[in-house]
PDB file of N, CA and C in Angstrom:
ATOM      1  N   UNK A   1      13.113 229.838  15.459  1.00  0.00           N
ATOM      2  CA  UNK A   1      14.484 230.117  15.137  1.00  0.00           C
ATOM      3  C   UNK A   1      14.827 229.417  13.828  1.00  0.00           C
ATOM      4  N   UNK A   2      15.516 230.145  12.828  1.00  0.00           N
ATOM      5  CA  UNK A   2      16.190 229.640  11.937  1.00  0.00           C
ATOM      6  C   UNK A   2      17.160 229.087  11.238  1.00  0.00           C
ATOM      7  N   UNK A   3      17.320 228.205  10.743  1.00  0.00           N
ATOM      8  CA  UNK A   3      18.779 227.598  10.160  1.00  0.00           C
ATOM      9  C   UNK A   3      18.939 228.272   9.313  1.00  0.00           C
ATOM     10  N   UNK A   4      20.462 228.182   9.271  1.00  0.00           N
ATOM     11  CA  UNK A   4      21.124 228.319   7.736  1.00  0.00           C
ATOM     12  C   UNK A   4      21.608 226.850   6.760  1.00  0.00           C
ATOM     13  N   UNK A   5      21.370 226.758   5.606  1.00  0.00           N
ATOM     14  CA  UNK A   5      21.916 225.967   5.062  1.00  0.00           C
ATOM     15  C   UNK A   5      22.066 225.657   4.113  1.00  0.00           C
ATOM     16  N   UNK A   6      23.356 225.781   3.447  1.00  0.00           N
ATOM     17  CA  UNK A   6      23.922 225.448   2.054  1.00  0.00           C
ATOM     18  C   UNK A   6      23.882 224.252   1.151  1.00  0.00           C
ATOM     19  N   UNK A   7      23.646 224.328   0.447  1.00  0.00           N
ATOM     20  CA  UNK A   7      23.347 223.102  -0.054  1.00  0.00           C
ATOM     21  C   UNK A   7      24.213 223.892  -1.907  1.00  0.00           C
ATOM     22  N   UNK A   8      24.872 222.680  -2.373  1.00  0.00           N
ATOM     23  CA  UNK A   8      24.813 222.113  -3.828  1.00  0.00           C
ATOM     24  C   UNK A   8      23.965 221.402  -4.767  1.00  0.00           C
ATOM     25  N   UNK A   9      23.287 222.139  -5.348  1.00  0.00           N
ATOM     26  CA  UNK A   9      22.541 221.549  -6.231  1.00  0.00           C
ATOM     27  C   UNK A   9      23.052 221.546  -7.979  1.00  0.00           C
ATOM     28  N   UNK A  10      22.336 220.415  -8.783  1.00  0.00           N
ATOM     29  CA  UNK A  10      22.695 220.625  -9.876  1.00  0.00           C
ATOM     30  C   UNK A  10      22.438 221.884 -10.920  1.00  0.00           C
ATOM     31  N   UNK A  11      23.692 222.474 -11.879  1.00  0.00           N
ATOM     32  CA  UNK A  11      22.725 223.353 -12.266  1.00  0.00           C
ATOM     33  C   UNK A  11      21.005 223.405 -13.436  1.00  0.00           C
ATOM     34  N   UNK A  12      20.595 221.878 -13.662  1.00  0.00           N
ATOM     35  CA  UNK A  12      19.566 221.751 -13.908  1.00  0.00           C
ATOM     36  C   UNK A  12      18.433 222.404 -12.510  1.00  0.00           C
ATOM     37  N   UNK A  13      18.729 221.762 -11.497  1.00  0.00           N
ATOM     38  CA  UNK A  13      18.058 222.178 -10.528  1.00  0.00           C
ATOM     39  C   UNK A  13      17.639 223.576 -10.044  1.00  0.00           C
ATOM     40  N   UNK A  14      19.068 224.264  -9.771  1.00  0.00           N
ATOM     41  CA  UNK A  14      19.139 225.532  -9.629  1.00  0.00           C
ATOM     42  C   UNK A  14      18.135 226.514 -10.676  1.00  0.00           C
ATOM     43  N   UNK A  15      18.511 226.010 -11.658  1.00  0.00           N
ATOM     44  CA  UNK A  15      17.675 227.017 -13.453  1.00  0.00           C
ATOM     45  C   UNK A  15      16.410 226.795 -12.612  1.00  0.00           C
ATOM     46  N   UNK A  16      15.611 225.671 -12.520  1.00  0.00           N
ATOM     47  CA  UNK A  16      14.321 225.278 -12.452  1.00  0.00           C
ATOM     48  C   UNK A  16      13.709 226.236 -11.111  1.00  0.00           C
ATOM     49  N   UNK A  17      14.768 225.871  -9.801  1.00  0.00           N
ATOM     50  CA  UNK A  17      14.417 226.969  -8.831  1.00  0.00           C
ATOM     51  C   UNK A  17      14.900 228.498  -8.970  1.00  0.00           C
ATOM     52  N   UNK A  18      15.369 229.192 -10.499  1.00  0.00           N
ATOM     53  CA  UNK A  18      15.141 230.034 -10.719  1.00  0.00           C
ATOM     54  C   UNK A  18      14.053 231.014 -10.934  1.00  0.00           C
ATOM     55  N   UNK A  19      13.738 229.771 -12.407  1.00  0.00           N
ATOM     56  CA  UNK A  19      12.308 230.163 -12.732  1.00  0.00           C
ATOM     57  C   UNK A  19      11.185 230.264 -12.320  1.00  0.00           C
ATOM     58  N   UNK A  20      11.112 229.163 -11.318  1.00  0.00           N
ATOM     59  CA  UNK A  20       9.717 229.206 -10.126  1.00  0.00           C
ATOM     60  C   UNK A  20      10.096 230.489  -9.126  1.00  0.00           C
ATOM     61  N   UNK A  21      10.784 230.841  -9.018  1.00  0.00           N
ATOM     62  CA  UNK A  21      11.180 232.318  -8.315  1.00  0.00           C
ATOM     63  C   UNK A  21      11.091 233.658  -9.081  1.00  0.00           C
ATOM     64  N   UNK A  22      11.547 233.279 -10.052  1.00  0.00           N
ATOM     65  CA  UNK A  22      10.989 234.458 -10.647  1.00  0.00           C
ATOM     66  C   UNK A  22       9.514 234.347 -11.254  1.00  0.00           C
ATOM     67  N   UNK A  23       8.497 233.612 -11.518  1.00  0.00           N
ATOM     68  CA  UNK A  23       7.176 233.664 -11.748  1.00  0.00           C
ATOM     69  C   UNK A  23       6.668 233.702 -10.436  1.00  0.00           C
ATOM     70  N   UNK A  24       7.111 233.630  -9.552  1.00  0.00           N
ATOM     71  CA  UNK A  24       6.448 233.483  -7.898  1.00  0.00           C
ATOM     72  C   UNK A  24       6.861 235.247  -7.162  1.00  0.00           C
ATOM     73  N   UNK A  25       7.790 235.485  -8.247  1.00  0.00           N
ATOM     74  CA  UNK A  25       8.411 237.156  -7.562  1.00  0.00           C
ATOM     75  C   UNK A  25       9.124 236.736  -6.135  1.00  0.00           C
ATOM     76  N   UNK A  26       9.622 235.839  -5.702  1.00  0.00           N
ATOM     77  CA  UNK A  26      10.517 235.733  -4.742  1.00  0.00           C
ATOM     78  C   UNK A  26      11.834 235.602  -4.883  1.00  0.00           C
ATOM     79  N   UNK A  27      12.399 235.503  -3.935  1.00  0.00           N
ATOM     80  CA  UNK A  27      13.944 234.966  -4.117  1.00  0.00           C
ATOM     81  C   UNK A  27      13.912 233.922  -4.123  1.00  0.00           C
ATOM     82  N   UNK A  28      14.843 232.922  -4.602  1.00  0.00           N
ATOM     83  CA  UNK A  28      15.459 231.619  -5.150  1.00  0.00           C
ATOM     84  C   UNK A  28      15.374 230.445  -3.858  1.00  0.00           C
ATOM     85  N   UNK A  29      15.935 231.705  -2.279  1.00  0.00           N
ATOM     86  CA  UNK A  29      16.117 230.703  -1.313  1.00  0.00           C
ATOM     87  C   UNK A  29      14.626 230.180  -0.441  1.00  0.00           C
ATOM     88  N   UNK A  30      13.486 231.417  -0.687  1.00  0.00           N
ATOM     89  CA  UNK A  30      12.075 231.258  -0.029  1.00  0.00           C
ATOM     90  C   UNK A  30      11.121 230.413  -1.100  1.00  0.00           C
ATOM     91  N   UNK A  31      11.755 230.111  -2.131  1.00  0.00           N
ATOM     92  CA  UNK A  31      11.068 228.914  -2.884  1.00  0.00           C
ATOM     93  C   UNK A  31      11.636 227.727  -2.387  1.00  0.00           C
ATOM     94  N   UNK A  32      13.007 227.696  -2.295  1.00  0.00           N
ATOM     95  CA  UNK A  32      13.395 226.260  -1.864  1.00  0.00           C
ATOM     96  C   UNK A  32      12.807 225.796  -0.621  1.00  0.00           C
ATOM     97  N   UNK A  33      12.571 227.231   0.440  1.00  0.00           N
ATOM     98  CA  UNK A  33      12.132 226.536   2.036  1.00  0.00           C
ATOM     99  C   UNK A  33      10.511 225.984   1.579  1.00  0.00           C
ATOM    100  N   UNK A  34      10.200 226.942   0.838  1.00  0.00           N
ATOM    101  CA  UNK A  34       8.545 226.241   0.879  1.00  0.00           C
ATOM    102  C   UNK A  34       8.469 224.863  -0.174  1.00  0.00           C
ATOM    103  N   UNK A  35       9.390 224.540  -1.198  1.00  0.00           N
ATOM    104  CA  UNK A  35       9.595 222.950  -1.149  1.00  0.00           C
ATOM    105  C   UNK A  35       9.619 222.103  -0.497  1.00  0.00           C
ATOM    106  N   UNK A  36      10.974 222.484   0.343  1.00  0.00           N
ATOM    107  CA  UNK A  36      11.322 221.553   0.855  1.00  0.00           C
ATOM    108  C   UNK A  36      10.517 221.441   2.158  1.00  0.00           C
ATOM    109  N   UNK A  37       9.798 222.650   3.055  1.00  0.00           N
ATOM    110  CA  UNK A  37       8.565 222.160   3.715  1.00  0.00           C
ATOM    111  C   UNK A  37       7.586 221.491   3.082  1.00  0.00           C
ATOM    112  N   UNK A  38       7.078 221.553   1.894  1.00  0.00           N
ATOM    113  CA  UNK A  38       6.143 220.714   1.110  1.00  0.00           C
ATOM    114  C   UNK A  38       6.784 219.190   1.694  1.00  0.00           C
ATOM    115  N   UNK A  39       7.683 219.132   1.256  1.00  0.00           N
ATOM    116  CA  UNK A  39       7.986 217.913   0.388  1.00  0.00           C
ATOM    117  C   UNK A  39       8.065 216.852   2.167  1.00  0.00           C
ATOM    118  N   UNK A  40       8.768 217.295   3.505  1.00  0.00           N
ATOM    119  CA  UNK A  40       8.546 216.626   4.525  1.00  0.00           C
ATOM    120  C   UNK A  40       7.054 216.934   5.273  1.00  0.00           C
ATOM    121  N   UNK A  41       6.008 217.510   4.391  1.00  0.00           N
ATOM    122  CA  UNK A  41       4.547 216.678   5.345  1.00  0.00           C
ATOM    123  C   UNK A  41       4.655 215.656   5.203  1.00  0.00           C
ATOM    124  N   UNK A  42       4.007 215.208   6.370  1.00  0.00           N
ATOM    125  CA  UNK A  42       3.434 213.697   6.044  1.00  0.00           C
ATOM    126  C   UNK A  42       2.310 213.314   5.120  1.00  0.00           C
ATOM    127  N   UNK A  43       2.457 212.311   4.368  1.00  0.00           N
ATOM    128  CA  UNK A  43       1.411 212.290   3.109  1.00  0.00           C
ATOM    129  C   UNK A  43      -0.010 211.491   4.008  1.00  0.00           C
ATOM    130  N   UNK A  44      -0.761 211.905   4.116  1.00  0.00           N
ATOM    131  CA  UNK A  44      -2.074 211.453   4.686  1.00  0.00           C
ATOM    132  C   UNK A  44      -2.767 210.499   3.323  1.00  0.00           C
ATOM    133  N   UNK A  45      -2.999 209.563   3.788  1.00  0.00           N
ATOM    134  CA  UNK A  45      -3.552 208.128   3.062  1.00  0.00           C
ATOM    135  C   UNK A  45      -5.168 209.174   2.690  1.00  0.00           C
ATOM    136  N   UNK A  46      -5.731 209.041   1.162  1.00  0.00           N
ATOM    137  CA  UNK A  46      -7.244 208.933   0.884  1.00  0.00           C
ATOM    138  C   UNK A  46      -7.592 207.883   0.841  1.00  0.00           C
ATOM    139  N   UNK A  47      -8.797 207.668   1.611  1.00  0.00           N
ATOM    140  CA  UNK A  47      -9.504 206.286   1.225  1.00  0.00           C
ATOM    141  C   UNK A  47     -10.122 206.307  -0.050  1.00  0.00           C
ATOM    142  N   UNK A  48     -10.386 207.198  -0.996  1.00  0.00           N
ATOM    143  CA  UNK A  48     -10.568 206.823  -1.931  1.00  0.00           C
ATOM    144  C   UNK A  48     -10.035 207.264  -3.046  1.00  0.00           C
ATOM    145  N   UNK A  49      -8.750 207.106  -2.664  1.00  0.00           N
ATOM    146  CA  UNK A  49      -7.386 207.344  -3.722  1.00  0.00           C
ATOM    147  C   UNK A  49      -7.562 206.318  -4.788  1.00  0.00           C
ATOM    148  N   UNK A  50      -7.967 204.562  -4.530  1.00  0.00           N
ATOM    149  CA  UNK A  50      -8.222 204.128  -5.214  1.00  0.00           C
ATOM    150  C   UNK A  50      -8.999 204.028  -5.720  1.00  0.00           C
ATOM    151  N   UNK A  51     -10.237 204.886  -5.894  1.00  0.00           N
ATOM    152  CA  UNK A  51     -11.132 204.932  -7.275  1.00  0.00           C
ATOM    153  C   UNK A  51     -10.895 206.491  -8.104  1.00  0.00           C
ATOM    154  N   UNK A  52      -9.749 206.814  -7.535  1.00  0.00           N
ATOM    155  CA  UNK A  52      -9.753 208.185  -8.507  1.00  0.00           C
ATOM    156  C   UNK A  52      -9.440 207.217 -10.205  1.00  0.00           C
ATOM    157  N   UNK A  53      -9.991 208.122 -11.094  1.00  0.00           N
ATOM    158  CA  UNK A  53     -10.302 207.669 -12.573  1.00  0.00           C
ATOM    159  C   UNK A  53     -10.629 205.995 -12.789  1.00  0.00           C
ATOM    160  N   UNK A  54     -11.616 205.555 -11.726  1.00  0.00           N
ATOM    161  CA  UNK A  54     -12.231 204.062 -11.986  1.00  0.00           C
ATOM    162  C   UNK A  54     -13.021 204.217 -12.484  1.00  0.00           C
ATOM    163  N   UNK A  55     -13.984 205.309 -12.667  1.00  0.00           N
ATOM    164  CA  UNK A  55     -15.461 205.367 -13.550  1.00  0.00           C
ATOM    165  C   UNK A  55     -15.528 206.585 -13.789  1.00  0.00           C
ATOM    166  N   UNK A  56     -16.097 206.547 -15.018  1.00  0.00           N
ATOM    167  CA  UNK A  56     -16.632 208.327 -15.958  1.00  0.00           C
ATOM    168  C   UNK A  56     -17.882 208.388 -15.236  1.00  0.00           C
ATOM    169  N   UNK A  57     -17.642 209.954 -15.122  1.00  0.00           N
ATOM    170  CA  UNK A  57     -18.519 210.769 -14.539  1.00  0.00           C
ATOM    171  C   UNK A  57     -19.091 211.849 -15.235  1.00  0.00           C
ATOM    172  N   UNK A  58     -19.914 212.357 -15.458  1.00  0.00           N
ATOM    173  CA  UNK A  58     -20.771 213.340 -16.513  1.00  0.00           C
ATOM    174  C   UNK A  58     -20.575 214.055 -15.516  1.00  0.00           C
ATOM    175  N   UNK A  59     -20.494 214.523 -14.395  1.00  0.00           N
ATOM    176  CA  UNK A  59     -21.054 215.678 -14.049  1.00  0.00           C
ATOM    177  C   UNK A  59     -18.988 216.068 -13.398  1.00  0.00           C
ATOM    178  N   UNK A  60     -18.851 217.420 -13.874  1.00  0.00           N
ATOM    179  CA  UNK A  60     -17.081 217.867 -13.612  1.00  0.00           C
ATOM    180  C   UNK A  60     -17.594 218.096 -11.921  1.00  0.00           C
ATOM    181  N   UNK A  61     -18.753 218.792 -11.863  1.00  0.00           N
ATOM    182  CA  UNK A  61     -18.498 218.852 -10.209  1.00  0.00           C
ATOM    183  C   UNK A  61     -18.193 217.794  -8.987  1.00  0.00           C
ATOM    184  N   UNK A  62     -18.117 216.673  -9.536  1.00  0.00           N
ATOM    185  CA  UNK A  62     -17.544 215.752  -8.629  1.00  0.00           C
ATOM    186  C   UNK A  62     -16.448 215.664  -8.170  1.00  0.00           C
ATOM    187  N   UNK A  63     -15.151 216.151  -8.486  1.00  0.00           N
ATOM    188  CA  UNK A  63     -13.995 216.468  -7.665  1.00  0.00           C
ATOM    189  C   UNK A  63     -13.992 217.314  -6.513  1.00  0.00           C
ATOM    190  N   UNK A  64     -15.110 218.423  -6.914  1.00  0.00           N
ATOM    191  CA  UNK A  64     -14.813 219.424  -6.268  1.00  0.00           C
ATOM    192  C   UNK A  64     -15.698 219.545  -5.021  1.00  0.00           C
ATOM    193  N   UNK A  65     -17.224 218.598  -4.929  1.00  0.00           N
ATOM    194  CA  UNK A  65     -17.939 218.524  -4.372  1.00  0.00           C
ATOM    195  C   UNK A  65     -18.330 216.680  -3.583  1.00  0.00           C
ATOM    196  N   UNK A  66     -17.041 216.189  -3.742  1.00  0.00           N
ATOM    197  CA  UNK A  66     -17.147 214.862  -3.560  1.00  0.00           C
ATOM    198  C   UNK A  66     -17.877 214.684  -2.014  1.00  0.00           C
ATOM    199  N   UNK A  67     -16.913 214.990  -1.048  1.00  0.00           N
ATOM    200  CA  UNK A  67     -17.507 215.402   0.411  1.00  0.00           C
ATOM    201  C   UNK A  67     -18.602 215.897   0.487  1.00  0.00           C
ATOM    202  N   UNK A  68     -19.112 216.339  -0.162  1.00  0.00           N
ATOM    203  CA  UNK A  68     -21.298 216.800   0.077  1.00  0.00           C
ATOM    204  C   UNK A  68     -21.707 216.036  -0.307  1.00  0.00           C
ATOM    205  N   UNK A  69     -21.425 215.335  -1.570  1.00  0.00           N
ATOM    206  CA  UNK A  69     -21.960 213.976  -1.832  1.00  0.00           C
ATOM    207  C   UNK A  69     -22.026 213.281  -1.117  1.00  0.00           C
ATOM    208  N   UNK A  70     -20.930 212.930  -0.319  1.00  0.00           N
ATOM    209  CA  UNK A  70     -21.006 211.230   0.178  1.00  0.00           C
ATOM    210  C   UNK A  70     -21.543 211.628   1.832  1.00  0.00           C
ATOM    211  N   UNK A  71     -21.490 213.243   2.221  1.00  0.00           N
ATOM    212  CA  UNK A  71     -22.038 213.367   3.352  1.00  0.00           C
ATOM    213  C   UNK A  71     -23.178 213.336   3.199  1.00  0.00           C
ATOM    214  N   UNK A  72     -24.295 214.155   1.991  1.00  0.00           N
ATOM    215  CA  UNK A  72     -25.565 213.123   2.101  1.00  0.00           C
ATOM    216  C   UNK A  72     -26.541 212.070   1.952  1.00  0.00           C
ATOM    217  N   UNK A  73     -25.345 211.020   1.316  1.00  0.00           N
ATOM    218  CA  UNK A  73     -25.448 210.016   0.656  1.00  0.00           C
ATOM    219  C   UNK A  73     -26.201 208.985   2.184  1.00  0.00           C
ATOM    220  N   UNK A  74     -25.131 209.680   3.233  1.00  0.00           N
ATOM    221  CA  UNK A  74     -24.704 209.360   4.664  1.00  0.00           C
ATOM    222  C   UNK A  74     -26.119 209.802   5.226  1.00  0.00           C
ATOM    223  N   UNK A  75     -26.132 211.212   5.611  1.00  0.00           N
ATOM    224  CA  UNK A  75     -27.154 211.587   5.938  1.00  0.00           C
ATOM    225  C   UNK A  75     -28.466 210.909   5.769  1.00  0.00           C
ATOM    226  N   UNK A  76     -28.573 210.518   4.429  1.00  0.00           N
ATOM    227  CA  UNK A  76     -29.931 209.837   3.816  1.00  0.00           C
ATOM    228  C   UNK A  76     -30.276 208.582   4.509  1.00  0.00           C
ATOM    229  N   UNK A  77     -29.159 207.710   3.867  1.00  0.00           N
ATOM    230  CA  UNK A  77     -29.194 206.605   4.898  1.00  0.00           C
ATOM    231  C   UNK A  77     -29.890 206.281   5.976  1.00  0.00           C
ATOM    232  N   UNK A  78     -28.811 207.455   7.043  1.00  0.00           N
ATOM    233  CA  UNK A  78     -28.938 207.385   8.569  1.00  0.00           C
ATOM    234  C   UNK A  78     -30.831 207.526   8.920  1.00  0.00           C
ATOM    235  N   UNK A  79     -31.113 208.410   7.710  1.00  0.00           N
ATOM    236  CA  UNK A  79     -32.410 209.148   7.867  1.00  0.00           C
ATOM    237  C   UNK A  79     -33.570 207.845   7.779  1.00  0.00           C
ATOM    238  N   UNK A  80     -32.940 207.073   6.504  1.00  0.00           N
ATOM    239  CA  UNK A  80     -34.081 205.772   6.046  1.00  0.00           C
ATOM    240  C   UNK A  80     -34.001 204.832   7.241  1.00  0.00           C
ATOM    241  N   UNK A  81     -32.404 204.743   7.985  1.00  0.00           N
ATOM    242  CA  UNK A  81     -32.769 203.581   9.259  1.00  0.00           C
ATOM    243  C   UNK A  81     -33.262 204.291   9.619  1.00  0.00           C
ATOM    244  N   UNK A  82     -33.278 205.689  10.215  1.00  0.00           N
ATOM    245  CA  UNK A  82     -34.245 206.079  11.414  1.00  0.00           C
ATOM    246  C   UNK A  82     -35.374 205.575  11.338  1.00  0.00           C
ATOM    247  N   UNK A  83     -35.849 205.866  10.159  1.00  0.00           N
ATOM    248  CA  UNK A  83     -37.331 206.072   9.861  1.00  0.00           C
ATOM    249  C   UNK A  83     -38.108 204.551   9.601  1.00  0.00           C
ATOM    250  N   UNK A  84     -36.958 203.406   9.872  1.00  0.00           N
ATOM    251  CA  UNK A  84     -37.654 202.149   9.167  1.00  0.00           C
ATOM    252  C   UNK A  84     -37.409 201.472  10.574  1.00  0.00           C
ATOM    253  N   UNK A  85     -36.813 202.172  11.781  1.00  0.00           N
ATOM    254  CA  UNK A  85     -36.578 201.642  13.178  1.00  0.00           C
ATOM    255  C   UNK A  85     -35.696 200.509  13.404  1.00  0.00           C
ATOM    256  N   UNK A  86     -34.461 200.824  12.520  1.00  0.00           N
ATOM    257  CA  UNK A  86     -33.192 200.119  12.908  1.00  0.00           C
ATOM    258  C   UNK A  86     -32.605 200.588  13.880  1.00  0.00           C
ATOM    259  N   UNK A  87     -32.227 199.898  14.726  1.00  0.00           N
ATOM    260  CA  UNK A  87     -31.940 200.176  16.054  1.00  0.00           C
ATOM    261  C   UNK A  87     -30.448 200.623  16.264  1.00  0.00           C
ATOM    262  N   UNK A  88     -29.432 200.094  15.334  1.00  0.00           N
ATOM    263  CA  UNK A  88     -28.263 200.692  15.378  1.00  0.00           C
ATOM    264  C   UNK A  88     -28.177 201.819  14.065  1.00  0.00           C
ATOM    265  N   UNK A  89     -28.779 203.309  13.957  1.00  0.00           N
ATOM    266  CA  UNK A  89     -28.899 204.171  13.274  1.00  0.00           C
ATOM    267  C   UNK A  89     -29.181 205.482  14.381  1.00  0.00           C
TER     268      UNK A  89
END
């Protein structure tokens, strides 16, 4: 079920949720709901939020492939205790 609700905004604001409506081809009011749903998720913590831009990287695919990395970084690991008979692996 849906609300209604009015709101005053500035007209800086309004212009801005014009224009994102009209490059989006919607109306004015189905941009604001999908803001303002944006804007109350809850922000989920990265653990490694703090090394985003700590060290240069040559290779661009690392943003995009970070998670395969560090899953077989993991994998490997797990593989060398197996194989060297550490008992918690």
């Amino acid at each position: 079920m849906g609300h209604t609700l009015t709101l005053d905004v500035p007209e800086e604001v309004y212009q801005s949720l014009l224009q994102k409506a009209e490059q989006t081809g919607q109306l004015p009011e189905a941009v604001a709901v999908q803001l303002l749903a944006t804007a109350i998720q809850p922000h989920v913590e990265d653990p490694l939020e703090q090394f985003i831009g700590a060290f240069s990287s040559h290779s661009v695919a690392w943003a995009d492939h970070h998670d395969t990395y560090l899953g077989t970084a993991i994998r490997d690991t797990l593989h060398r205790n197996t194989s060297e008979g550490h008992p918690d692996a």
